[in-house]
Protein backbone atom coordinates (compact mmCIF):
# COMPACT_ATOMS: atom_id res chain seq x y z
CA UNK A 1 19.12 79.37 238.84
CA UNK A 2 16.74 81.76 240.04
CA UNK A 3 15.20 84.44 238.71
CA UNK A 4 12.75 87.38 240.07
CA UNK A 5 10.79 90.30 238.14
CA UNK A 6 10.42 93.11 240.04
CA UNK A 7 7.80 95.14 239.09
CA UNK A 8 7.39 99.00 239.97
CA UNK A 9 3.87 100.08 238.20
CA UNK A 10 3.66 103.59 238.18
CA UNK A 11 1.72 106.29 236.84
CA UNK A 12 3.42 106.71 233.73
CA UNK A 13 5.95 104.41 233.35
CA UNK A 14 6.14 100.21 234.37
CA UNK A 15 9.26 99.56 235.10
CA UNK A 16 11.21 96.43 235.27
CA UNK A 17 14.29 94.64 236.51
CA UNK A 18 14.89 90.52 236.37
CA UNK A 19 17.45 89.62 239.26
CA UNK A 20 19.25 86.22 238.38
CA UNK A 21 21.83 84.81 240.36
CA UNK A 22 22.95 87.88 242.25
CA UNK A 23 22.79 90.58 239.99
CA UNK A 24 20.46 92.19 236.86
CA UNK A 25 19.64 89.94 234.05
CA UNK A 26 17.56 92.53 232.27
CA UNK A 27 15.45 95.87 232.68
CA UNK A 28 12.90 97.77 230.66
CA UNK A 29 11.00 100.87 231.47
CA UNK A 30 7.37 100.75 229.59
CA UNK A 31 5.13 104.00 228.76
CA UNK A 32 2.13 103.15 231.53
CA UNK A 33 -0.23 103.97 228.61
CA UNK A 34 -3.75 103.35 229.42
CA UNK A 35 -3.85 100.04 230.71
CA UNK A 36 -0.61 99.17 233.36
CA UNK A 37 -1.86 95.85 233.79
CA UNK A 38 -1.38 95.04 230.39
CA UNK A 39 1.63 96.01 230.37
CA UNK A 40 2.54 94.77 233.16
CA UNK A 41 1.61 90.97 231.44
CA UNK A 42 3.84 91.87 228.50
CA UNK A 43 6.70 91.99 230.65
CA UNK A 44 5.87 88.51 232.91
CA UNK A 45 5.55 87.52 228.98
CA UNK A 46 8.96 87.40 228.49
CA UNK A 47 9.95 84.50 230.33
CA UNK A 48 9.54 82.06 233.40
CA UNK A 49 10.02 83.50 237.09
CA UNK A 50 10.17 81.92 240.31
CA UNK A 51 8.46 84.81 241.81
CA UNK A 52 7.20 88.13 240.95
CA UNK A 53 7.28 91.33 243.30
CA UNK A 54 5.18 94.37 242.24
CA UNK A 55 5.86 97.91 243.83
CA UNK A 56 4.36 101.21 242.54
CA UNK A 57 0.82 102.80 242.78
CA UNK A 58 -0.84 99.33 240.77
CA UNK A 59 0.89 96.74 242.86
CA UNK A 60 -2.18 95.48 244.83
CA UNK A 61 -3.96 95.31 241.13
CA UNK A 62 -0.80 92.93 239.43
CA UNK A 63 -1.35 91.20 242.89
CA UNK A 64 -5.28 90.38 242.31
CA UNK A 65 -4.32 89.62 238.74
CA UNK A 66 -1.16 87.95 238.41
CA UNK A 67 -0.24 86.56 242.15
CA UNK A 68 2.81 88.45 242.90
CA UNK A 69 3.92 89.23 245.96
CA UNK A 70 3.95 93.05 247.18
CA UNK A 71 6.07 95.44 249.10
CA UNK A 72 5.30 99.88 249.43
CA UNK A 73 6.93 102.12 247.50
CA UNK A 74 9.04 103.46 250.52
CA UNK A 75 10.58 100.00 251.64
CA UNK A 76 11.12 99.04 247.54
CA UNK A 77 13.39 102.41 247.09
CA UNK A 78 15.13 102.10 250.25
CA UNK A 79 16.08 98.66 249.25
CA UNK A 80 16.92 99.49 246.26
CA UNK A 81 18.93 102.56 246.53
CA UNK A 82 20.91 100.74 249.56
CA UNK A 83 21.56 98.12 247.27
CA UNK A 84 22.71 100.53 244.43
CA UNK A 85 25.07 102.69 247.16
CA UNK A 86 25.18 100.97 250.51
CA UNK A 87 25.82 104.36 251.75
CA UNK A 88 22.95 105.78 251.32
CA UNK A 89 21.50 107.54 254.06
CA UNK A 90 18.34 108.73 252.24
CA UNK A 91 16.33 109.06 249.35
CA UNK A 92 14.26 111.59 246.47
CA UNK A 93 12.30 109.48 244.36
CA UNK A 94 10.32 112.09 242.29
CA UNK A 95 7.96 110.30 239.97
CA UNK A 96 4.92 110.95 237.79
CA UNK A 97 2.46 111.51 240.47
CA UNK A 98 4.34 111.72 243.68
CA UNK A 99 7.18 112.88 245.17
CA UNK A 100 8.52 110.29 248.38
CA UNK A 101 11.57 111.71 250.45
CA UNK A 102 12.89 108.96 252.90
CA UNK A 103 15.41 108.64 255.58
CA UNK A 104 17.57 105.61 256.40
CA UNK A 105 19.56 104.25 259.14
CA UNK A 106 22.97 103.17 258.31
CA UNK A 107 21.83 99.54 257.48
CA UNK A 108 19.56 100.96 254.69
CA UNK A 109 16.38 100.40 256.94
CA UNK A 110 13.90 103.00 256.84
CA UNK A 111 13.79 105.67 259.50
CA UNK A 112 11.56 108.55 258.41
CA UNK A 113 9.60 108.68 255.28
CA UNK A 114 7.14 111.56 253.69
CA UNK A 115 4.98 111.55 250.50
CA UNK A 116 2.90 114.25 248.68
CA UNK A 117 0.71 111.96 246.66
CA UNK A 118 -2.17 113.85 247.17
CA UNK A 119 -1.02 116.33 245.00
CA UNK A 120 0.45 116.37 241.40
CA UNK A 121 2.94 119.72 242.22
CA UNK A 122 6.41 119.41 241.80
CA UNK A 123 6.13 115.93 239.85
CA UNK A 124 6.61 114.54 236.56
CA UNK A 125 3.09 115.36 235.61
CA UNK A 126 3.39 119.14 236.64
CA UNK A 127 6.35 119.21 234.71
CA UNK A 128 4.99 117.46 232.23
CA UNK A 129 2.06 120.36 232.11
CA UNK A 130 4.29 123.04 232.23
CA UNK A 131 6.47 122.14 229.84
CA UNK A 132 3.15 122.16 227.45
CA UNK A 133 2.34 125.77 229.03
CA UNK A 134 5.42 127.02 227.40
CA UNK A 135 5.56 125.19 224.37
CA UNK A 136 9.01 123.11 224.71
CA UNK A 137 8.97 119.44 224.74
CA UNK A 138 9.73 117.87 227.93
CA UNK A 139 13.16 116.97 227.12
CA UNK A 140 14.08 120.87 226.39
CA UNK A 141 12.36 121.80 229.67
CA UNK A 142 15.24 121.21 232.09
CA UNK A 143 18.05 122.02 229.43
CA UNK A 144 15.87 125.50 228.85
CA UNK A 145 16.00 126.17 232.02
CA UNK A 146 19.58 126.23 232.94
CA UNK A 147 20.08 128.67 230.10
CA UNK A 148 18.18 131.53 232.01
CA UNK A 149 20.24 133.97 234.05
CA UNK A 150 17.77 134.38 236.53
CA UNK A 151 13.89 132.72 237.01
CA UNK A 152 11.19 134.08 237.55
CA UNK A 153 8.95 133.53 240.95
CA UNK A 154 6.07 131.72 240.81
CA UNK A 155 3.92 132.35 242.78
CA UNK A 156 1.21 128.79 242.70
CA UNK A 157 2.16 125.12 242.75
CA UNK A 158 -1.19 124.43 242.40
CA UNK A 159 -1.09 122.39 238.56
CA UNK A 160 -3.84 124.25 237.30
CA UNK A 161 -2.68 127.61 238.69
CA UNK A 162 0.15 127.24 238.28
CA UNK A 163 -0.40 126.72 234.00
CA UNK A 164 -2.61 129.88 234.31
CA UNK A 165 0.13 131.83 235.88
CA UNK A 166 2.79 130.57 233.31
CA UNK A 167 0.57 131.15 230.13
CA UNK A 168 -0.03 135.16 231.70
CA UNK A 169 3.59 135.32 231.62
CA UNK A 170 4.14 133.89 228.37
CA UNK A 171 1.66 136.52 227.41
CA UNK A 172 3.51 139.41 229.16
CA UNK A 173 6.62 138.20 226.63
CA UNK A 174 8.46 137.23 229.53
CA UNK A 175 11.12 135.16 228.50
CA UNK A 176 10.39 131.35 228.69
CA UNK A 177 13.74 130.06 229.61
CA UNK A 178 13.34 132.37 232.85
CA UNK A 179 9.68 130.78 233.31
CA UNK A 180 11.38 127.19 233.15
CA UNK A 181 13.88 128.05 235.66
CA UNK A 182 11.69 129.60 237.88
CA UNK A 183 9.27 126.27 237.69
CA UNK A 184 12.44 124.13 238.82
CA UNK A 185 13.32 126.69 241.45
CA UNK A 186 9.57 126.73 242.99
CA UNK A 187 9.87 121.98 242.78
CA UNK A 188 13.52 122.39 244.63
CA UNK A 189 12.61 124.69 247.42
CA UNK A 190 9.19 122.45 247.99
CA UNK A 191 11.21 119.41 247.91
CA UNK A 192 14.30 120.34 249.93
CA UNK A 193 11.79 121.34 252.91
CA UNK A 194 10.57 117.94 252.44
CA UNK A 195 14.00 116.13 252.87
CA UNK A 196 14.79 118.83 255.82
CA UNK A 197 11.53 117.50 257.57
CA UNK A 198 12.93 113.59 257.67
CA UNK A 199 15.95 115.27 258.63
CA UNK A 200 17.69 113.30 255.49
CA UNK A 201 21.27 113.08 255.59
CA UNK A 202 23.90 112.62 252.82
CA UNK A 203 24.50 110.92 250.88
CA UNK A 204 21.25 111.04 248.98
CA UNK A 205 20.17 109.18 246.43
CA UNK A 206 18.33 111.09 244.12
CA UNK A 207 16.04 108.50 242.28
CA UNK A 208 12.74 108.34 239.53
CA UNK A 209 12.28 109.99 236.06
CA UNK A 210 12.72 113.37 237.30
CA UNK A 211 16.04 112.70 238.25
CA UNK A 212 17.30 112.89 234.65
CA UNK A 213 16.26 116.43 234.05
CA UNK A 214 19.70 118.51 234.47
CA UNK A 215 17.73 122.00 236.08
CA UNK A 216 16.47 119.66 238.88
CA UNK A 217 19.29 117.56 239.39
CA UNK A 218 21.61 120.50 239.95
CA UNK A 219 18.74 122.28 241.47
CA UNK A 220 18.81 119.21 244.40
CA UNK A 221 22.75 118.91 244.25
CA UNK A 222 23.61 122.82 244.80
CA UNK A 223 20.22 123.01 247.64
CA UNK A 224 20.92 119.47 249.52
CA UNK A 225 24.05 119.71 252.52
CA UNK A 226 25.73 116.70 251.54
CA UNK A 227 26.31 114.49 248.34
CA UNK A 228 24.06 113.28 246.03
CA UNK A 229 24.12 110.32 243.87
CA UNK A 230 22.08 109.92 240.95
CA UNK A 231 21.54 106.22 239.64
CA UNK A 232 22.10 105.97 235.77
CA UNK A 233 19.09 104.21 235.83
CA UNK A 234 17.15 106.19 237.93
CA UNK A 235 14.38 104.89 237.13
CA UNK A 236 14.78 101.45 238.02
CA UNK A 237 15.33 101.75 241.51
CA UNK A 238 12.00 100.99 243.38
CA UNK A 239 11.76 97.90 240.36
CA UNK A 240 15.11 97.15 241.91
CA UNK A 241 14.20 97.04 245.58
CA UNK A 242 11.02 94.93 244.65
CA UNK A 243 13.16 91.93 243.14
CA UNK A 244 15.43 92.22 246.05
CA UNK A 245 12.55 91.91 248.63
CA UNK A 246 11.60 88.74 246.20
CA UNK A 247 15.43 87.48 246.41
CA UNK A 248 15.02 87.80 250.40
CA UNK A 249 11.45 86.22 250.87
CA UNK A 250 12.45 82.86 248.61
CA UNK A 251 16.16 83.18 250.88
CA UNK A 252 13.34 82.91 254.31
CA UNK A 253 14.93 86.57 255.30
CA UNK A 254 11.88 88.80 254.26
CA UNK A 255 8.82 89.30 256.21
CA UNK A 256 5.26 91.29 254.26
C-alpha cells in the first residue's frame, strides 16, 4: 500500500489530499493562519507517507523543513485538473494571491501558462478587501452580487484604489449589490483577457477558492467560448496534481 500527501501551501489556505492505492484516501483544506509551516506539520501529523509532494507559494520552505519533494504551481494544476477531467484543455486557478491561467495539449501537458502574482487584483484577497469595503461577509459577496440588475464600473483594480473608489460610492448611497457586481465584472473581463492570451480552449477547468463564489463562476461560464467545469472541490486541485507527481516519481515516470 502506498500512500502520498500532496501538499498545496498557499496564501491562505494549506490544502491537502492523501492518494492511496489509486484514488483519494482523504483531504482537508486548513486556514494558512500565520504560520503555513505549522500547519503544514499538522497535516504530515496525521499519519505515515511514503513520500510527500508540496506545491503552492511555501513549497521550497516544507522542502527545507520537512524533505518533500516539489513540483510549480502550473505543472501541479495541470496534473491535477487532467486527472479530475481528462478533457481538459485548460485551466483558471484563482487563489488568494494569484490568479494562473494555463493552456494544455490534449495529453494534459502544459502548453502556455500566465500568472499575475505580482499583484493582489482580481484574487481572493481583493475580494476578500472588498467585500470588507462594503460591509458583507465574504460569503454574501458573490450571492450580493448576482442580485444587482446592473453593476457599476470601476474604474481601478489597483487593491488600495480600488477600496477608495468603492467606499466613495458607498458614500454616494450607491447601491452595494450594484458595487459587488461591478467588482466581479471588472475580475472577469481582467481574467478572460488572460485566458484569451494562452489562447485557452474549452473545456476549462475553473479551479481554487474563488471558484465557489456564484457571481464569478457565472461571470467565467457566460464570458469563456466553450465549457467550463468546476471541481466540487475546487480547491484541492493543485494538492491533487502534487500527490500525482509523487504517485509518478515513486512509479520511475516523473522527472523534477
Amino acid at each position: 500500500m502506498t500512500r502520498i500527501l500532496g501538499l498545496d501551501v498557499g496564501s491562505r489556505t494549506v490544502d491537502a489530499v492523501w492518494w492511496e492505492d489509486g484514488a483519494i484516501a482523504d483531504s482537508a483544506v486548513l486556514d494558512s493562519g500565520f504560520d503555513p509551516q505549522e500547519v503544514g506539520a499538522r497535516l504530515l501529523a496525521r499519519g505515515d507517507h511514503d513520500l510527500v509532494v508540496a506545491t503552492g507559494y511555501g513549497r521550497h520552505a516544507v522542502r527545507e523543513r520537512f524533505g518533500a519533494e516539489i513540483i510549480t504551481e502550473i505543472k501541479a494544476y495541470g496534473t491535477g485538473a487532467s486527472r479530475l477531467y481528462p478533457q481538459a484543455r485548460s485551466v483558471l486557478d484563482i487563489g488568494g494571491q494569484d490568479t494562473k491561467v494555463i493552456s494544455l495539449d490534449g495529453g494534459g501537458r502544459v502548453m502556455d501558462f500566465e500568472m499575475n502574482d505580482k499583484c493582489a487584483a482580481g484574487t481572493g484577497r481583493f475580494l476578500e478587501v472588498m467585500a470588507r469595503a462594503l460591509g458583507f461577509e465574504l460569503s454574501e459577496l458573490g450571492p450580493g452580487a448576482l442580485t444587482a440588475p446592473e453593476g457599476v464600473k470601476i474604474s481601478s483594480m489597483c487593491t488600495v484604489f480600488a477600496e477608495s473608489e468603492v467606499i466613495g460610492l458607498v458614500h454616494k448611497g450607491v447601491d452595494r449589490n450594484r458595487i459587488a457586481l461591478g467588482l466581479h465584472e471588472s475580475i472577469a473581463t481582467r481574467t478572460l483577457s488572460m485566458l484569451k492570451r494562452v489562447n485557452a480552449q474549452p473545456p476549462l477547468v475553473f479551479a481554487g477558492g474563488v471558484a465557489k463564489n456564484p457571481a464569478m463562476a457565472r461571470l467565467i461560464t457566460w464570458g469563456f467560448a466553450g465549457e467550463v467545469l468546476t471541481p466540487t472541490d475546487s480547491q484541492l486541485v493543485g494538492a491533487l496534481g502534487a500527490a500525482l507527481h509523487g504517485q509518478s516519481l515513486l512509479s520511475g515516470a516523473g522527472s523534477g
